[in-house]
Protein backbone atom coordinates (compact mmCIF):
# COMPACT_ATOMS: atom_id res chain seq x y z
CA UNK A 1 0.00 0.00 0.00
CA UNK A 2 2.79 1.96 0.80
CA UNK A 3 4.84 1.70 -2.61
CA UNK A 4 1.35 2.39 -4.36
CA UNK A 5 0.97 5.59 -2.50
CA UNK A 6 4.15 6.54 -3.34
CA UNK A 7 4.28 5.59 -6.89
CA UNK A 8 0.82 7.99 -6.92
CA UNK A 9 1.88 10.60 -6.04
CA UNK A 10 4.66 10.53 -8.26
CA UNK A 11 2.39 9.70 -11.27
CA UNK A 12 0.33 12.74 -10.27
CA UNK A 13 3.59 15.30 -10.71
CA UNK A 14 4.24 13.49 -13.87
CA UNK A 15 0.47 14.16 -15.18
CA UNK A 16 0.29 17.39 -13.89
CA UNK A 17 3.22 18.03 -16.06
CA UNK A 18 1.80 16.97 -18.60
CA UNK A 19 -1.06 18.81 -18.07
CA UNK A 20 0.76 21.94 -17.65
CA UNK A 21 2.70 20.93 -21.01
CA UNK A 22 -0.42 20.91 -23.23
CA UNK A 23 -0.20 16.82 -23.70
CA UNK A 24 -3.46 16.09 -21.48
CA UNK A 25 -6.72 15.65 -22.27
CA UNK A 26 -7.43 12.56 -23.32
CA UNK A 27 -10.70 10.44 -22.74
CA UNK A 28 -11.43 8.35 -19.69
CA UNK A 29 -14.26 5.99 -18.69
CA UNK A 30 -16.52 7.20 -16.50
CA UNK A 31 -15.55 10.66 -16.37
CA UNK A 32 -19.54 11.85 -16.16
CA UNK A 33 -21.04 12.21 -12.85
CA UNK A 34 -24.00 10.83 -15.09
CA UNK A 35 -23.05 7.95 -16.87
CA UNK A 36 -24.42 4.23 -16.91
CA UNK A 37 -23.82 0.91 -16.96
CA UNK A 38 -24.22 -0.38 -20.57
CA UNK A 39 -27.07 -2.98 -21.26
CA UNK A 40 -28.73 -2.65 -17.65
CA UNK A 41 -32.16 -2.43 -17.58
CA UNK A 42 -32.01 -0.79 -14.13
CA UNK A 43 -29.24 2.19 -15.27
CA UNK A 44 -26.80 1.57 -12.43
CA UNK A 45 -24.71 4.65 -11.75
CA UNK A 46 -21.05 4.42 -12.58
CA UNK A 47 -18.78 6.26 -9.53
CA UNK A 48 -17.54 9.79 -11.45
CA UNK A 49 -13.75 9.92 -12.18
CA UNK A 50 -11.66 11.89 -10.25
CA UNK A 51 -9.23 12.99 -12.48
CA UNK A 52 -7.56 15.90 -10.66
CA UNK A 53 -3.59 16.35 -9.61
CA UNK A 54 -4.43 18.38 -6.54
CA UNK A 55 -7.30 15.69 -5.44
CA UNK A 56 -4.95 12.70 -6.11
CA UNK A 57 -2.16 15.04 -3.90
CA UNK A 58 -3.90 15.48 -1.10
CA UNK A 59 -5.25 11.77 -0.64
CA UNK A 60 -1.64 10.42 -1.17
CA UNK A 61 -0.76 12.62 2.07
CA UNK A 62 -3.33 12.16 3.41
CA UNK A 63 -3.23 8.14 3.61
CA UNK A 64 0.47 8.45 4.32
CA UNK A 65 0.50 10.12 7.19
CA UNK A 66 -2.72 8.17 8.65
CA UNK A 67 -0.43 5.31 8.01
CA UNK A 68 2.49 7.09 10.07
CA UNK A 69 0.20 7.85 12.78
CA UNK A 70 -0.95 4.46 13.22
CA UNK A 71 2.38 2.72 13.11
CA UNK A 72 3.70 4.94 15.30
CA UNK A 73 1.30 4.94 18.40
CA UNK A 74 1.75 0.71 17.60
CA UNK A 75 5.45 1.22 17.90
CA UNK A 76 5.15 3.23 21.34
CA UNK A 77 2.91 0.98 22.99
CA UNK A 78 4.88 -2.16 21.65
CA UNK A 79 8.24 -0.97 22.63
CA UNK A 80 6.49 -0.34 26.31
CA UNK A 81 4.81 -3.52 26.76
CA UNK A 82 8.25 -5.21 25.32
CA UNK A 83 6.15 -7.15 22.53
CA UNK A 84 8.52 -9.10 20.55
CA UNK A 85 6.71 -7.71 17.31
CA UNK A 86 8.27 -4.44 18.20
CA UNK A 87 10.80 -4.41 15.51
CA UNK A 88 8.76 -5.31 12.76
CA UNK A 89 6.47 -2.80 13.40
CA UNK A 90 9.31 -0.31 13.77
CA UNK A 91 10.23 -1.53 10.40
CA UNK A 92 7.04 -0.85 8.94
CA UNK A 93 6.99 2.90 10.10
CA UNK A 94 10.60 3.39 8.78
CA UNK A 95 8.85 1.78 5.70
CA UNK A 96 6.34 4.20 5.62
CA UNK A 97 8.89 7.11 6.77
CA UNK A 98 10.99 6.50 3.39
CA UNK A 99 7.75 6.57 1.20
CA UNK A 100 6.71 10.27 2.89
CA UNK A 101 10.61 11.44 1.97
CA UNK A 102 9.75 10.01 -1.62
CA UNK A 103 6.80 11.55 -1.71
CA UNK A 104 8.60 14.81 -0.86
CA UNK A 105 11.14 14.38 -3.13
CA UNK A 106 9.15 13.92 -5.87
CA UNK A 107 7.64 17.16 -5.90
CA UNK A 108 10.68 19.26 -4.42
CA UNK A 109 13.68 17.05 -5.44
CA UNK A 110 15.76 14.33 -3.78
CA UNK A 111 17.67 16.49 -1.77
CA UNK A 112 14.33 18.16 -0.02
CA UNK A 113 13.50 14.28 0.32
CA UNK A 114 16.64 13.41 2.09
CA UNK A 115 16.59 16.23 4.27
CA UNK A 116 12.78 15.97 5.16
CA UNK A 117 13.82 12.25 6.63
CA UNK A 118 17.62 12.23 7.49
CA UNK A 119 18.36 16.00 8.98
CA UNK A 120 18.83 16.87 12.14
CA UNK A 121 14.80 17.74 14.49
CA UNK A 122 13.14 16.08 10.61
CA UNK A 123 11.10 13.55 10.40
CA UNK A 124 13.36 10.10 11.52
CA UNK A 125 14.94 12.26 14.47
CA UNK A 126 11.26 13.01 15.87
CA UNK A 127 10.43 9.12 15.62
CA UNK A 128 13.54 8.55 17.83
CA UNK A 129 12.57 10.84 20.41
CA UNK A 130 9.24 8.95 20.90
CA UNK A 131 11.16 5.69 21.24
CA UNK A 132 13.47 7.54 23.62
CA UNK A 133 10.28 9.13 25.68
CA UNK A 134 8.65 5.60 26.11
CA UNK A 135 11.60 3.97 27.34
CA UNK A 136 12.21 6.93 29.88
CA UNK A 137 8.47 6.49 30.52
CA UNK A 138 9.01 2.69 31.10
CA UNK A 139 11.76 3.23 33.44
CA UNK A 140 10.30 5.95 35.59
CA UNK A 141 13.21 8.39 34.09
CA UNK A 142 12.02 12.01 34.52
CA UNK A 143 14.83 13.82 33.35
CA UNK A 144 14.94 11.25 30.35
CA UNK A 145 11.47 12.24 29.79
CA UNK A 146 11.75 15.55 29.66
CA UNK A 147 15.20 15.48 27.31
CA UNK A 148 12.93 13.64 24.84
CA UNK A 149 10.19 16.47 24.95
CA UNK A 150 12.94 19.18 24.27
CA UNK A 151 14.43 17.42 21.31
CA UNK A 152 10.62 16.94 20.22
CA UNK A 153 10.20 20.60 20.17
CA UNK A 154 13.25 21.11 18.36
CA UNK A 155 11.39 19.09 15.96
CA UNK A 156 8.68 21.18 15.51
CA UNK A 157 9.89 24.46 15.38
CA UNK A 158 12.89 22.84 12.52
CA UNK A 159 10.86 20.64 11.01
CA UNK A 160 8.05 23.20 10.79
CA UNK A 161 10.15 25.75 9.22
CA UNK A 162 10.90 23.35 6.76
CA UNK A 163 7.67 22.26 5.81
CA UNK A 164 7.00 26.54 5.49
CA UNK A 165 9.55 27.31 3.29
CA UNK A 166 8.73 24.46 1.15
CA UNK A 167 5.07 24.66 0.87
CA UNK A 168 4.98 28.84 1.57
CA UNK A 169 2.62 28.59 4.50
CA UNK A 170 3.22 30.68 7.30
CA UNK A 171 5.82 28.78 10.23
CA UNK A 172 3.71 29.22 13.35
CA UNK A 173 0.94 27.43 11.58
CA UNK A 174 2.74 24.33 10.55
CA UNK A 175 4.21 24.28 13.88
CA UNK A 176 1.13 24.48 15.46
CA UNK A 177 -0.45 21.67 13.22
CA UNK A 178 3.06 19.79 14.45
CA UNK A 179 2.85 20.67 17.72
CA UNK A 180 -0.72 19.13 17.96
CA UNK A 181 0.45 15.92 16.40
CA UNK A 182 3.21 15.41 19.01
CA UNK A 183 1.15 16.42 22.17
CA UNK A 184 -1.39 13.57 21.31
CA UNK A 185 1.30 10.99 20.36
CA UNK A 186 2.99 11.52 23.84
CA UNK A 187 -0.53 12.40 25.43
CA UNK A 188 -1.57 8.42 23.98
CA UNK A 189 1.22 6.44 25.58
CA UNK A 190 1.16 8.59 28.67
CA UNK A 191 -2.53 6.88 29.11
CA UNK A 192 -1.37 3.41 27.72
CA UNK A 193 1.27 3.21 30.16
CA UNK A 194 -1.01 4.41 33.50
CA UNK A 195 -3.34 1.68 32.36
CA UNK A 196 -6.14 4.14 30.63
CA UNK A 197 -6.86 1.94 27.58
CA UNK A 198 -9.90 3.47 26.44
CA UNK A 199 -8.32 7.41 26.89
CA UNK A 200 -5.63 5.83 25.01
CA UNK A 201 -7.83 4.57 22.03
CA UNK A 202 -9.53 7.48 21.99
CA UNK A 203 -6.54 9.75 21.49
CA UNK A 204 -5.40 7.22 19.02
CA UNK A 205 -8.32 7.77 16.75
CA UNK A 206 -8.28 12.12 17.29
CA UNK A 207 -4.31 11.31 16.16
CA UNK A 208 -5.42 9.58 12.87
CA UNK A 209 -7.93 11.81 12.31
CA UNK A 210 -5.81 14.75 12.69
CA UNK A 211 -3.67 13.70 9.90
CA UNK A 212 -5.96 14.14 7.62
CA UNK A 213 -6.47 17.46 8.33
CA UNK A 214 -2.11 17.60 8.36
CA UNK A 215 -2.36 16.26 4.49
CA UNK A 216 -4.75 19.05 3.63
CA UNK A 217 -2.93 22.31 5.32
CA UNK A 218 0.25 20.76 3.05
CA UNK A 219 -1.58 19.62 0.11
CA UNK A 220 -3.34 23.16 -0.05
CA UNK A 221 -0.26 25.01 0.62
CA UNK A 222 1.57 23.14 -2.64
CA UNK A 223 -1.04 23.30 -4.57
CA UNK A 224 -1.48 27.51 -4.52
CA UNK A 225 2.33 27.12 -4.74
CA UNK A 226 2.09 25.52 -8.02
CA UNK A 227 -0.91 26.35 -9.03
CA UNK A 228 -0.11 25.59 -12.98
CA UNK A 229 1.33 21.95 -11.63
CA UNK A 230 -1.67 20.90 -9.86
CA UNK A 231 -4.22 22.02 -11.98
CA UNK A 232 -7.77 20.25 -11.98
């Protein structure tokens, strides 16, 4: 699912290119809201194609960093309880860290891509300071605790200035998107780990849900960037 988000978004630069170029416009099925099985008696509706860069943009993100979300709260609560699944599941959110960078890089080059997962507060560095806040957590380790919120802030006023200059929205609102996403993540395994399942699930599902709204502040902020690129 991962590699096909990936390789989405990449084909939606590529046709909004095209687009852009003058080489669009060719026919697709089912590209009337209105348009009908063949040969039915009962004139089943056929689902409209949605055939637009900017759409196809913002659901790549958007699944990508639902994705993230998930795997991540898994990871924290795995690497607390000691599961011995914890490493595969790690492995799937590095997975699914490398297909964000991609999807980065795709639009702002492989440089952007490599810095948006390997530099210093980005987006691997703020995985590692969950790991290191659960196992503080886990051991009772205050000071440990709070080192791993500092280095999480870090994260979101770099990484946030990052995500600004690339996509032109202002920094305080990224951060603040970022800031939101961290205070749940750490807000989640805080309840997991006093025994508060169901304040942890909930906070789980406001987490997911909150990266949706994430993919559409960045999809939205590329798109009036390039306007000409992600043209419906």
């Amino acid at each position: 699912m991962i590699r096909r988000t990936s390789t989405l978004l990449s084909a939606t630069v590529v046709s909004a290119a095209l687009l852009a170029g003058g080489c669009g416009g060719g026919s697709s099925s089912g590209s009337s809201a209105s348009s009908t099985t063949g040969g039915g008696s009962t004139g089943t509706p056929v689902a409209a194609s949605v055939n637009a860069p900017s759409a196809d943009l913002q659901v790549a993100l958007d699944q990508l960093l639902g994705e993230h979300a998930l795997l991540a709260i898994s990871a924290t609560q795995k690497g607390y309880d000691g599961s011995p699944d914890f490493a595969n599941v790690a492995a799937q959110l590095d997975a699914n860290s490398v297909a964000l960078s991609k999807a980065i890089a795709s639009i702002y080059g492989a440089s952007a891509g490599n810095q948006f997962l390997n530099g210093k507060n980005m987006w691997r560095d703020h995985i590692k300071d969950f790991v290191n806040y659960t196992v503080a957590l886990k051991k009772g380790d205050k000071a440990g605790q709070a080192k791993a919120v500092t280095a999480l802030g870090m994260y979101v006023k770099n990484f946030g200035s990052f995500l600004a200059t690339a996509t032109g929205l202002p920094a305080s609102a990224v951060q603040s998107d970022l800031a939101a996403h961290v205070s749940q993540l750490k807000s989640q395994i805080d309840a997991y780990a006093a025994g508060n399942y169901t304040q942890s699930a909930k906070i789980t599902d406001q987490a997911y849900a909150h990266m949706f709204m994430t993919g559409q502040i960045l999809a939205q902020g590329v798109v009036t960037q390039s306007p000409t690129k992600f043209a419906n």
